[in-house]
C-alpha atoms as a PDB file:
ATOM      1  CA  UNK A   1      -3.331 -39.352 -97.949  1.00  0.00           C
ATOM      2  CA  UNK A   2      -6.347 -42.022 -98.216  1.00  0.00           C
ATOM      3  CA  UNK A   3      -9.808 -40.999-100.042  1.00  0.00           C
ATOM      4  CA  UNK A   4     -12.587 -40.587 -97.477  1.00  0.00           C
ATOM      5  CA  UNK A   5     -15.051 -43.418 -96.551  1.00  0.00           C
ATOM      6  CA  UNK A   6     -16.994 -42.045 -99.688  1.00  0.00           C
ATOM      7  CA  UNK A   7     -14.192 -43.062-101.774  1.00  0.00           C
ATOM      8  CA  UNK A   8     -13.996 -39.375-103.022  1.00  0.00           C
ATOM      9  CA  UNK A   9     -10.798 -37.071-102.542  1.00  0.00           C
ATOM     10  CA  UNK A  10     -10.581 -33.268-103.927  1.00  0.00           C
ATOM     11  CA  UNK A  11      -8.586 -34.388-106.870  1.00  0.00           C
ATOM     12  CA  UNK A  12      -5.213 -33.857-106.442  1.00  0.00           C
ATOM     13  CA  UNK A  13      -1.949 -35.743-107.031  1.00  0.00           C
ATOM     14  CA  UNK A  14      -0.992 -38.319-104.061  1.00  0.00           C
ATOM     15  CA  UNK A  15       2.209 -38.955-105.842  1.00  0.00           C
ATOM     16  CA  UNK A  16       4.465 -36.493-102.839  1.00  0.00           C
ATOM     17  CA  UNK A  17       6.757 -38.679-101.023  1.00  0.00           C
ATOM     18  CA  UNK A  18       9.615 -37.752 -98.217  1.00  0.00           C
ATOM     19  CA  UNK A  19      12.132 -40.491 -97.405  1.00  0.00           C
ATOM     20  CA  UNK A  20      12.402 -40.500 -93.247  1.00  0.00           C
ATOM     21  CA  UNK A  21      14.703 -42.369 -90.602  1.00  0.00           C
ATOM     22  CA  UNK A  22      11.415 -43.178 -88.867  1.00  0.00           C
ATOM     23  CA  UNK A  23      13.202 -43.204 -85.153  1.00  0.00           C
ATOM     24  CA  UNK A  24      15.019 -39.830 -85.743  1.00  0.00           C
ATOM     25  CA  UNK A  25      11.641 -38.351 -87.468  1.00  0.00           C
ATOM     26  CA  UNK A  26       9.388 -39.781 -85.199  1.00  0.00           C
ATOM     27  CA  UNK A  27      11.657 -38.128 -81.721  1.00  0.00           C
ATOM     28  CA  UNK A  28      11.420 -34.694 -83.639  1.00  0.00           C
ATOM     29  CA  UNK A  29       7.698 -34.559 -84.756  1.00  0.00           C
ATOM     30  CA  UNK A  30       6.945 -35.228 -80.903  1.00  0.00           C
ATOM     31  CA  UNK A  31       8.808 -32.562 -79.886  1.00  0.00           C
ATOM     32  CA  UNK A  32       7.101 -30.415 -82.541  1.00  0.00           C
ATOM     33  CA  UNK A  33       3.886 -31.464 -80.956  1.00  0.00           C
ATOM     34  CA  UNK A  34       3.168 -28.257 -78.659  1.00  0.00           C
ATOM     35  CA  UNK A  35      -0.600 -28.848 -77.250  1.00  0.00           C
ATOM     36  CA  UNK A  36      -3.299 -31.233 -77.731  1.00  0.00           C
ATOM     37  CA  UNK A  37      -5.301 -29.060 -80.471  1.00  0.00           C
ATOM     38  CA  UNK A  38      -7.771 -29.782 -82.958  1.00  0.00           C
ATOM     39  CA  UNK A  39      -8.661 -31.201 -85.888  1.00  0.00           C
ATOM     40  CA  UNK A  40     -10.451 -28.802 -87.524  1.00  0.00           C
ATOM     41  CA  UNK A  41     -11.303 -24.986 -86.954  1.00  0.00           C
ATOM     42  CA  UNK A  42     -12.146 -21.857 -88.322  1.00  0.00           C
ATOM     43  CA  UNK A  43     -11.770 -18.219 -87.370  1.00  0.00           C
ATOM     44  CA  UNK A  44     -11.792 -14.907 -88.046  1.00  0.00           C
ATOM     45  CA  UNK A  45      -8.711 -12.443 -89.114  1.00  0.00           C
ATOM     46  CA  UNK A  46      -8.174  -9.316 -90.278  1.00  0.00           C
ATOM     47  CA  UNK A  47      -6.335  -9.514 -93.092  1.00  0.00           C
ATOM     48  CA  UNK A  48      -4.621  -6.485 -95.640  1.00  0.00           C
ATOM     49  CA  UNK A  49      -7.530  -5.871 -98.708  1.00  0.00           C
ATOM     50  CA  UNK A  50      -6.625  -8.249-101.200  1.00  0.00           C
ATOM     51  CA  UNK A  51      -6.600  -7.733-105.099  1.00  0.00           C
ATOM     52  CA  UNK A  52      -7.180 -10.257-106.895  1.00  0.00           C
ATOM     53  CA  UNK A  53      -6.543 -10.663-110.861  1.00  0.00           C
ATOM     54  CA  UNK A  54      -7.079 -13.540-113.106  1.00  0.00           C
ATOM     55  CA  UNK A  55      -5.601 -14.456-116.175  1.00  0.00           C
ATOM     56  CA  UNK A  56      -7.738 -13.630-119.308  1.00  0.00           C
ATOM     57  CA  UNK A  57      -9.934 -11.055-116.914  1.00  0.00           C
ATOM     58  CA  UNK A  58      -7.630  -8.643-115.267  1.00  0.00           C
ATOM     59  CA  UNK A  59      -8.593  -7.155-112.216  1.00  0.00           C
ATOM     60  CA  UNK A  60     -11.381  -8.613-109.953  1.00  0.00           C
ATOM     61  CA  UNK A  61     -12.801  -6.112-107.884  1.00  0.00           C
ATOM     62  CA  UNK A  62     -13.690  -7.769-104.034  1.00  0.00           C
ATOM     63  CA  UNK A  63     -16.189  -7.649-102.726  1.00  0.00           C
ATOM     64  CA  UNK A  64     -17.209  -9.756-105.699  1.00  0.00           C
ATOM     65  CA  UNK A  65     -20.220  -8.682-107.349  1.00  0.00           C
ATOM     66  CA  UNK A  66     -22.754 -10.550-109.227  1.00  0.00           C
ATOM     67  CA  UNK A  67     -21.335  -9.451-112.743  1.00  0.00           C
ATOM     68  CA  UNK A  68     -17.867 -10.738-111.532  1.00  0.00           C
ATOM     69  CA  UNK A  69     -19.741 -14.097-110.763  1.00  0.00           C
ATOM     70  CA  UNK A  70     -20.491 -14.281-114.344  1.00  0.00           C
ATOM     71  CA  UNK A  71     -17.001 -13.175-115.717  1.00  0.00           C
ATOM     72  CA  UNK A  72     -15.685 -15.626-113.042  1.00  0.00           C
ATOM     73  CA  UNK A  73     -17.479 -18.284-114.185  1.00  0.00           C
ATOM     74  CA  UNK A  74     -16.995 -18.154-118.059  1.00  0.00           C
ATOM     75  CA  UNK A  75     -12.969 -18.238-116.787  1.00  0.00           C
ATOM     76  CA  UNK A  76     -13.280 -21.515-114.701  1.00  0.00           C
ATOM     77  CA  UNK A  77     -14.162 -24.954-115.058  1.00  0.00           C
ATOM     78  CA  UNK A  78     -16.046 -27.700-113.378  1.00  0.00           C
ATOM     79  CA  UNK A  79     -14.282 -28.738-110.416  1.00  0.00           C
ATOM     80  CA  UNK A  80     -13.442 -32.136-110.580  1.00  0.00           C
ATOM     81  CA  UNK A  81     -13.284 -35.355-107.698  1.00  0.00           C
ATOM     82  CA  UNK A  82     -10.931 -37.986-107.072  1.00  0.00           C
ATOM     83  CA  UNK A  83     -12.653 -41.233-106.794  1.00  0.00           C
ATOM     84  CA  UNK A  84     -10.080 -44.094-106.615  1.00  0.00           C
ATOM     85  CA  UNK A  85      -7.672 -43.585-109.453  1.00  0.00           C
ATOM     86  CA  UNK A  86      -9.869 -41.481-111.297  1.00  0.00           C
ATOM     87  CA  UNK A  87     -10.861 -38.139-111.482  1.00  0.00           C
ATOM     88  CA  UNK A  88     -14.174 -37.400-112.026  1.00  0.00           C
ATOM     89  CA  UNK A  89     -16.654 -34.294-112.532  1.00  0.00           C
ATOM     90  CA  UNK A  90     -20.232 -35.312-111.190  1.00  0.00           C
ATOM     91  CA  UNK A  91     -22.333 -32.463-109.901  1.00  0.00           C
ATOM     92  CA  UNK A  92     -24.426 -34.971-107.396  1.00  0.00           C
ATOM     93  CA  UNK A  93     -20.919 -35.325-105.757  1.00  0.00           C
ATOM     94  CA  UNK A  94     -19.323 -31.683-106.197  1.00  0.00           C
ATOM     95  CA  UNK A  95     -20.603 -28.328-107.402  1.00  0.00           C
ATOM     96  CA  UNK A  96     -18.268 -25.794-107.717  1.00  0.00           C
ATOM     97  CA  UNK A  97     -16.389 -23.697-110.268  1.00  0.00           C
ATOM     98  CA  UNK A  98     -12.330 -23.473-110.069  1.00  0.00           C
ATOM     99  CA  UNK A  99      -9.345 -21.469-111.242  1.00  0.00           C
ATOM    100  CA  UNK A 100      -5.763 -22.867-111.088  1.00  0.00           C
ATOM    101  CA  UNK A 101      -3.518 -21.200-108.775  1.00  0.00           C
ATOM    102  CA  UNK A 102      -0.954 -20.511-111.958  1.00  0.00           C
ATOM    103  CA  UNK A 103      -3.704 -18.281-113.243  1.00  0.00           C
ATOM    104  CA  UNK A 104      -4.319 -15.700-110.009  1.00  0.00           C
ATOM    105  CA  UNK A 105      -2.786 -13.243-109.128  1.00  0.00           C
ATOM    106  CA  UNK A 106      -2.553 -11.661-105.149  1.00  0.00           C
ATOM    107  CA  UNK A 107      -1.496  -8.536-103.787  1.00  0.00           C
ATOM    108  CA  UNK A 108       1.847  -8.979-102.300  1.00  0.00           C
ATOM    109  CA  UNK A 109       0.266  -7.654 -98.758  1.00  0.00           C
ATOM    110  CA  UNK A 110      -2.559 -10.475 -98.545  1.00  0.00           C
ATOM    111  CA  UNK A 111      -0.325 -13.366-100.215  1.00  0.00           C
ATOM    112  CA  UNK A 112       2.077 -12.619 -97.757  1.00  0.00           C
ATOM    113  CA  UNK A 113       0.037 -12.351 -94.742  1.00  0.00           C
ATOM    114  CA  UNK A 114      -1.822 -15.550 -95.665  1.00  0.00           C
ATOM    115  CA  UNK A 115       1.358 -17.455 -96.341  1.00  0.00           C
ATOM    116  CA  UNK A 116       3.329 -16.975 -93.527  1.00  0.00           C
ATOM    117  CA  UNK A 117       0.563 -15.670 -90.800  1.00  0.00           C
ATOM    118  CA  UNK A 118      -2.235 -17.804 -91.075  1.00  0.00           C
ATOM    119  CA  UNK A 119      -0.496 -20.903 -92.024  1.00  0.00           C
ATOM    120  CA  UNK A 120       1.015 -20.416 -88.390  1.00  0.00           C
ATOM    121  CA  UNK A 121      -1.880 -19.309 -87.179  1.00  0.00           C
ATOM    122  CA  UNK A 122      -3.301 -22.492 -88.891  1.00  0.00           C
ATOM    123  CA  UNK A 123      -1.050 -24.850 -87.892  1.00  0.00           C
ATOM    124  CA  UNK A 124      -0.870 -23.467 -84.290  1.00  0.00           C
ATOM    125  CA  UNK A 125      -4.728 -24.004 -83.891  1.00  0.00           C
ATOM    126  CA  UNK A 126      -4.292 -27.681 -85.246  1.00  0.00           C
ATOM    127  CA  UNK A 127      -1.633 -28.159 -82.822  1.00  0.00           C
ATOM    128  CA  UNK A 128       1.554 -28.391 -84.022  1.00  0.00           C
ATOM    129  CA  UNK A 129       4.725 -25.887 -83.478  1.00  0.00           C
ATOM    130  CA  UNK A 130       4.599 -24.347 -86.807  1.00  0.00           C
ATOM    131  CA  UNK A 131       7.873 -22.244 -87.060  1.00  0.00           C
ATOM    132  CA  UNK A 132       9.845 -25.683 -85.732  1.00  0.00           C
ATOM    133  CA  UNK A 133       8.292 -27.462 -88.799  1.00  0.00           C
ATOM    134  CA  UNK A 134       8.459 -24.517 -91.281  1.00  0.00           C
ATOM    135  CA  UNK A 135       4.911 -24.343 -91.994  1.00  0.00           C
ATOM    136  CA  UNK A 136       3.754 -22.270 -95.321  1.00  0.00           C
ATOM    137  CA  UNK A 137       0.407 -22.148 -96.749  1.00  0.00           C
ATOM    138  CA  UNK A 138       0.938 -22.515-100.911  1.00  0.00           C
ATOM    139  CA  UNK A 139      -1.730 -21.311-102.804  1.00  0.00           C
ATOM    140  CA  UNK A 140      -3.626 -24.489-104.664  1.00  0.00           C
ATOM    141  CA  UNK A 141      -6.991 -22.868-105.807  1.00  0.00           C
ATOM    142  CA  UNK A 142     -10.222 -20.535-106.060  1.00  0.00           C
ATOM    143  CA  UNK A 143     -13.247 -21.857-105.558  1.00  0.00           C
ATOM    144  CA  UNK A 144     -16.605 -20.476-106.129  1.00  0.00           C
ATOM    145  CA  UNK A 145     -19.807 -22.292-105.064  1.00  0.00           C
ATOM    146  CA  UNK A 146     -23.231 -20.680-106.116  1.00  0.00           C
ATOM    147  CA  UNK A 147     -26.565 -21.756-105.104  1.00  0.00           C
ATOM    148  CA  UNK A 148     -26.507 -25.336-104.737  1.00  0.00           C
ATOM    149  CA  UNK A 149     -23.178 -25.691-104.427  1.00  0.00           C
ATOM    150  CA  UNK A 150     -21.908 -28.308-102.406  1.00  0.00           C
ATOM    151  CA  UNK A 151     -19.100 -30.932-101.864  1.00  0.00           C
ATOM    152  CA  UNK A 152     -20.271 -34.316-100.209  1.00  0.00           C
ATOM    153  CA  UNK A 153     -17.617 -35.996 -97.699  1.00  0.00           C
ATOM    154  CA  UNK A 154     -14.480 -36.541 -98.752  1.00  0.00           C
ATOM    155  CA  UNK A 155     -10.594 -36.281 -97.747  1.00  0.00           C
ATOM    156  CA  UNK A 156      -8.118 -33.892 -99.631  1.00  0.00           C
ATOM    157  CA  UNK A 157      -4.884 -35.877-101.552  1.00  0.00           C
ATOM    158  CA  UNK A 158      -1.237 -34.718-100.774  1.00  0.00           C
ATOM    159  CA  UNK A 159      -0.327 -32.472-103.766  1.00  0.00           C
ATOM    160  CA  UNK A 160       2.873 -31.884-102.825  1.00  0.00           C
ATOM    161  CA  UNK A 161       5.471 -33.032-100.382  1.00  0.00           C
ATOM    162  CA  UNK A 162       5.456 -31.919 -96.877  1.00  0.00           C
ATOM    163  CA  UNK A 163       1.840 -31.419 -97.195  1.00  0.00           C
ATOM    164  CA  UNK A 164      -0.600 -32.019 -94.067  1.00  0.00           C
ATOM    165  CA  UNK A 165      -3.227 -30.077 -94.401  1.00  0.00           C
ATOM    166  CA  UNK A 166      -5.927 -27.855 -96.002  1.00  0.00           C
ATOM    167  CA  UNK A 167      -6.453 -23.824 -95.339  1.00  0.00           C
ATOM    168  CA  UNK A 168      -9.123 -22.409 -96.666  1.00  0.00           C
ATOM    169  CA  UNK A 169      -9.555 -18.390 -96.525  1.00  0.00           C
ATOM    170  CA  UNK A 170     -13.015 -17.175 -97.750  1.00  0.00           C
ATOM    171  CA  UNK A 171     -13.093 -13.624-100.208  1.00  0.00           C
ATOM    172  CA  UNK A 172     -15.722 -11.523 -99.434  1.00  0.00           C
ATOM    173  CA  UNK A 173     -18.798 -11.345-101.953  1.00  0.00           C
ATOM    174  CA  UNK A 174     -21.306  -8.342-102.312  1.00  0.00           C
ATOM    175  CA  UNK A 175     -24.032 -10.666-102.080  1.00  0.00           C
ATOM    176  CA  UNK A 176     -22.856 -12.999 -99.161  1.00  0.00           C
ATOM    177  CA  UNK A 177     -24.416 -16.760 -98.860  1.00  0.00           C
ATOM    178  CA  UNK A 178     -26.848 -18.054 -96.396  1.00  0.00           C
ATOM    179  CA  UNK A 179     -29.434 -20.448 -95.584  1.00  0.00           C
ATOM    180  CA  UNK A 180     -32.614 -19.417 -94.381  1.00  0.00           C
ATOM    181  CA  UNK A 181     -32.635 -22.050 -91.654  1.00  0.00           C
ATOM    182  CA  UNK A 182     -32.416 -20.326 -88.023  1.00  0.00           C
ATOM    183  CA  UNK A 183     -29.542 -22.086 -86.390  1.00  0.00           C
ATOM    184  CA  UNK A 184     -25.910 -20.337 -86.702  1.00  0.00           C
ATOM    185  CA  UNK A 185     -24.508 -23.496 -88.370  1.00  0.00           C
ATOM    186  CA  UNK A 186     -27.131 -23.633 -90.365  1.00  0.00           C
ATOM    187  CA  UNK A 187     -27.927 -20.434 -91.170  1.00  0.00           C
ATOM    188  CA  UNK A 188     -23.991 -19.910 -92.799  1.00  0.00           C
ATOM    189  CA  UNK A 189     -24.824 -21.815 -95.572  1.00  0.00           C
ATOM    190  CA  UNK A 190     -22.021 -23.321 -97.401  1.00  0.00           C
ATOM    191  CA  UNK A 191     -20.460 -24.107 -93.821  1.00  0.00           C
ATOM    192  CA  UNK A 192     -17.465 -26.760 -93.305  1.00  0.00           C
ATOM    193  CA  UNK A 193     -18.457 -29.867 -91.568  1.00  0.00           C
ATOM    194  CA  UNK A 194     -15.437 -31.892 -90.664  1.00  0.00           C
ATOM    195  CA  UNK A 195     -14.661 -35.322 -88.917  1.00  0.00           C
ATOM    196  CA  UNK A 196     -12.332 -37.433 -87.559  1.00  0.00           C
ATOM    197  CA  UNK A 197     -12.216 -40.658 -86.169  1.00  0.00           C
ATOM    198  CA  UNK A 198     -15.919 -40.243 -85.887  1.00  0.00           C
ATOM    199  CA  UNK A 199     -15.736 -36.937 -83.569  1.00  0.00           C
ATOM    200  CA  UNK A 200     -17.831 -34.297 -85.966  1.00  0.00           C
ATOM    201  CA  UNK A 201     -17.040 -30.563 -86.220  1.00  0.00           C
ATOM    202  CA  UNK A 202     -18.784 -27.771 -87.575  1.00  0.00           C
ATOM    203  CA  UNK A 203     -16.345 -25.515 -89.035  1.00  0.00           C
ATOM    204  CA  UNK A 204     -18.418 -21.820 -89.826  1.00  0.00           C
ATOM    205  CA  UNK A 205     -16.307 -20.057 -92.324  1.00  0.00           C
ATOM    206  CA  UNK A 206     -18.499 -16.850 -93.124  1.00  0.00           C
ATOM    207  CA  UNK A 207     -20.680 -14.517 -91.763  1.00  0.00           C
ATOM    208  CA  UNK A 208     -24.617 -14.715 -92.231  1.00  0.00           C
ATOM    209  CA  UNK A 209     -25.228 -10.816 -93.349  1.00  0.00           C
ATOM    210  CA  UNK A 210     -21.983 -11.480 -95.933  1.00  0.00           C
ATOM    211  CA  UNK A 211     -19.407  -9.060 -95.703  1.00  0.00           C
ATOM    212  CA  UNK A 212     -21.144  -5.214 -95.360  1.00  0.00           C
ATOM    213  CA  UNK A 213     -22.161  -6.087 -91.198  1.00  0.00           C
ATOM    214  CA  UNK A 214     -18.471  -5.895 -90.263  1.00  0.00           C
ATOM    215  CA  UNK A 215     -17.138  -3.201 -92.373  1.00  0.00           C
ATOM    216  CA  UNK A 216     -17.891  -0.433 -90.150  1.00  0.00           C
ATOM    217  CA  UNK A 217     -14.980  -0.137 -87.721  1.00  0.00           C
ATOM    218  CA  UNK A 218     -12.947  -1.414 -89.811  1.00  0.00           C
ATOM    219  CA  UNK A 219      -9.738   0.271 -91.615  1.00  0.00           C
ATOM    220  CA  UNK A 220      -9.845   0.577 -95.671  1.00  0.00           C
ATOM    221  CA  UNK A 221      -6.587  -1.039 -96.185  1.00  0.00           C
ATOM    222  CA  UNK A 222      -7.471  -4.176 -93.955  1.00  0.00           C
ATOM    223  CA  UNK A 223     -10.741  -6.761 -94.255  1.00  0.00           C
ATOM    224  CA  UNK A 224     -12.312  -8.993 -91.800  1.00  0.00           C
ATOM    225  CA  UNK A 225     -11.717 -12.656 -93.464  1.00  0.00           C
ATOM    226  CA  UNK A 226     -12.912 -16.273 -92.251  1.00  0.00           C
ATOM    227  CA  UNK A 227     -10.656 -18.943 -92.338  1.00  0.00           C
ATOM    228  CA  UNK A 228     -10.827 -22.968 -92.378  1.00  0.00           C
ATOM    229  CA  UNK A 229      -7.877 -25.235 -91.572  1.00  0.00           C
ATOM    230  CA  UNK A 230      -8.052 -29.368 -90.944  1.00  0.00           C
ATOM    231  CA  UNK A 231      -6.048 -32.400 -91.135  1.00  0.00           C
ATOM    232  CA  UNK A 232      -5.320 -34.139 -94.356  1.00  0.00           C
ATOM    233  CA  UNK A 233      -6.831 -37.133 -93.428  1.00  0.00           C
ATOM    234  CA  UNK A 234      -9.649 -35.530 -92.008  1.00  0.00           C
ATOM    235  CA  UNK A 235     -13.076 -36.320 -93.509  1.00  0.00           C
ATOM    236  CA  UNK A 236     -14.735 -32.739 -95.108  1.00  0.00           C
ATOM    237  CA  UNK A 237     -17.813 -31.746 -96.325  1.00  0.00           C
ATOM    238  CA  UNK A 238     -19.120 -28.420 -97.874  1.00  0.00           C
ATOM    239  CA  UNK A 239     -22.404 -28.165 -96.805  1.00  0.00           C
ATOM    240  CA  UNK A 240     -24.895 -27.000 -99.447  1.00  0.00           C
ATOM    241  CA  UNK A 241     -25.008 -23.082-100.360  1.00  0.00           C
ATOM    242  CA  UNK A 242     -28.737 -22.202-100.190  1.00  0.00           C
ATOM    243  CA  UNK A 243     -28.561 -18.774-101.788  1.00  0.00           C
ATOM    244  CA  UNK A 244     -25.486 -16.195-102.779  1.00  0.00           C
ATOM    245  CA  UNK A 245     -22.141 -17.101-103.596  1.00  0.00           C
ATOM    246  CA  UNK A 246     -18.918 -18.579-101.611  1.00  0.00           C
ATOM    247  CA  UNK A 247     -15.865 -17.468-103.080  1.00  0.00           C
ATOM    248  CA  UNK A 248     -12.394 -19.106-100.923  1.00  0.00           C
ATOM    249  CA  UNK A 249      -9.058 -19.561-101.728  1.00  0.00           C
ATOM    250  CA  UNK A 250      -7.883 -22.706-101.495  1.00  0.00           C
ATOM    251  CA  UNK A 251      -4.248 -23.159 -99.747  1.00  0.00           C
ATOM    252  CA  UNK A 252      -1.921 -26.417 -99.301  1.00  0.00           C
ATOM    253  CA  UNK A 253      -0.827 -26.234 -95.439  1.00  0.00           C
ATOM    254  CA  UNK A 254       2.874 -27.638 -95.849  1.00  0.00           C
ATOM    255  CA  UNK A 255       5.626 -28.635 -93.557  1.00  0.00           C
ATOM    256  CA  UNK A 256       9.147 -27.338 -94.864  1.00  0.00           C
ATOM    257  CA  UNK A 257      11.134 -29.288 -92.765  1.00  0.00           C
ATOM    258  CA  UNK A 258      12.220 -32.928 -93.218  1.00  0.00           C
ATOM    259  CA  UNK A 259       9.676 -35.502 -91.408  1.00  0.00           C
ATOM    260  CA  UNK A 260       6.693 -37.592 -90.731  1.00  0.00           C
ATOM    261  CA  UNK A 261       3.573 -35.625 -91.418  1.00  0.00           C
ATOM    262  CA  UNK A 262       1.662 -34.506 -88.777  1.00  0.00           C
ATOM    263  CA  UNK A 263      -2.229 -35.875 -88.796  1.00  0.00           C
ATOM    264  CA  UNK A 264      -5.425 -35.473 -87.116  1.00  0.00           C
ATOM    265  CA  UNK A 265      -5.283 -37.565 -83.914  1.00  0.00           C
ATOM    266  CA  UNK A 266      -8.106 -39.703 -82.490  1.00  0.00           C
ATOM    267  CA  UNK A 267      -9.552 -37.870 -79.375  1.00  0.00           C
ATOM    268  CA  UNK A 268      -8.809 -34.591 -80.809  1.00  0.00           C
ATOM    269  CA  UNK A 269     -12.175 -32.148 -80.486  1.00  0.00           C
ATOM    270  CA  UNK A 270     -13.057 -29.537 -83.810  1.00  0.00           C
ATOM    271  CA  UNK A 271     -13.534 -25.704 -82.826  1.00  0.00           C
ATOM    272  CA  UNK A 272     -15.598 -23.813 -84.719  1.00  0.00           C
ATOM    273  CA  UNK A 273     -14.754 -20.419 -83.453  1.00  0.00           C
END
């Protein structure tokens, strides 16, 4: 997948490749085509509690709370940009601290629910007939963006073959993240904006109030989460956390099948429900 207009890409590989019969590939990814979609979008899901461990820390206790922000910081490192064929770590371009996926650890109940769930969930919202192409969301990432965190426009590489897209599930922290501004979009904080062919979405991907104003109905074993999903090749920007702390997990959205990959089509409108 290309870098953005910016020239920046999330740093990953774009070494994946799938060799294709492009008439026989192309009949079957139309027919794996099931409605017009989106490119972008983000929702809401109630997903099992998850536990989270890392490597070197042991168990992280979620919500995360501001001494886990410390611990989880002294465990990651800067995350880093593509920018051509280099990768770079500029904090005018990104902000963010990140933890290799070989180094967390998930409770089977949430890894399972986000793999196989919301990457058809995902991939249903963006479009495509995700069981017919095998979707799965792999598990790339975490993320953390404190105050002043941001990531300026940019498109995410293919890391691995059979990989279209980007999922992004947000953990819940004690202290939430928000901007002060009075607008919903704004007010998030730390929001997705995403783009395609010059049609802009906002994709919200938490809650203003952080995680405690939805707790109340809601059963122990299970967690209201907010989820992201776009396009490859669509153009992404974290917009700047203003105060708190945005803590996501970071997921590959990959096609298991054999085929062309599916992208975000011109026309195509970004839901930010």
């Amino acid at each position: 997948m290309a870098s953005s207009s910016h020239g920046y890409d999330d740093g990953g590989s774009d070494d994946a490749s799938v060799q294709l019969n492009p008439r026989q590939e192309v009949k079957r990814f139309i027919r794996n085509v099931e409605t017009p979609g989106t490119f972008a979008f983000g929702s809401s899901l109630l997903a099992p509690s998850p536990k989270l461990t890392v490597q070197g820390l042991g168990s992280i206790s979620l919500p995360l709370s501001n001494e886990h922000v410390g611990a989880l910081r002294g465990a990651a490192e800067r995350a880093p940009f593509g920018h051509g064929t280099e990768t770079k770590v500029d904090e005018s371009v990104r902000r963010a601290w990140q933890i290799d996926a070989s180094l967390l650890g998930l409770s089977n109940e949430f890894a399972q629910a986000v793999g196989k769930k919301y990457a058809l969930h995902a991939a249903g919202k963006l479009g495509l007939r995700a069981k017919a192409l095998g979707v799965e969301a792999r598990l790339y990432k975490l993320v953390m963006y404190e105050s002043g965190g941001h990531f300026r426009p940019h498109k995410d590489t293919e890391k691995e073959a059979g990989m279209f897209g980007t999922l992004v599930v947000q953990l819940p922290t004690a202290a939430g993240h928000k901007d002060p501004d009075g607008s919903y979009a704004r007010r998030l904080g730390g929001g997705v904006a995403a783009a395609v062919a010059g049609t802009a979405a906002g994709v919200p991907t938490a809650a203003a109030d952080g995680v405690a104003g939805g707790m109340a109905s809601t059963p122990p074993s299970s967690l209201p989460v907010r989820c992201a999903a776009f396009y490859g090749d669509c153009e992404h920007e974290l917009q700047t956390v203003t105060s708190g702390v945005r803590l996501c997990l970071l997921y590959n959205l990959v096609r298991t099948t054999p085929g062309p990959q599916p992208v975000g089509a011109v026309g195509q409108s970004g839901s930010a429900a």
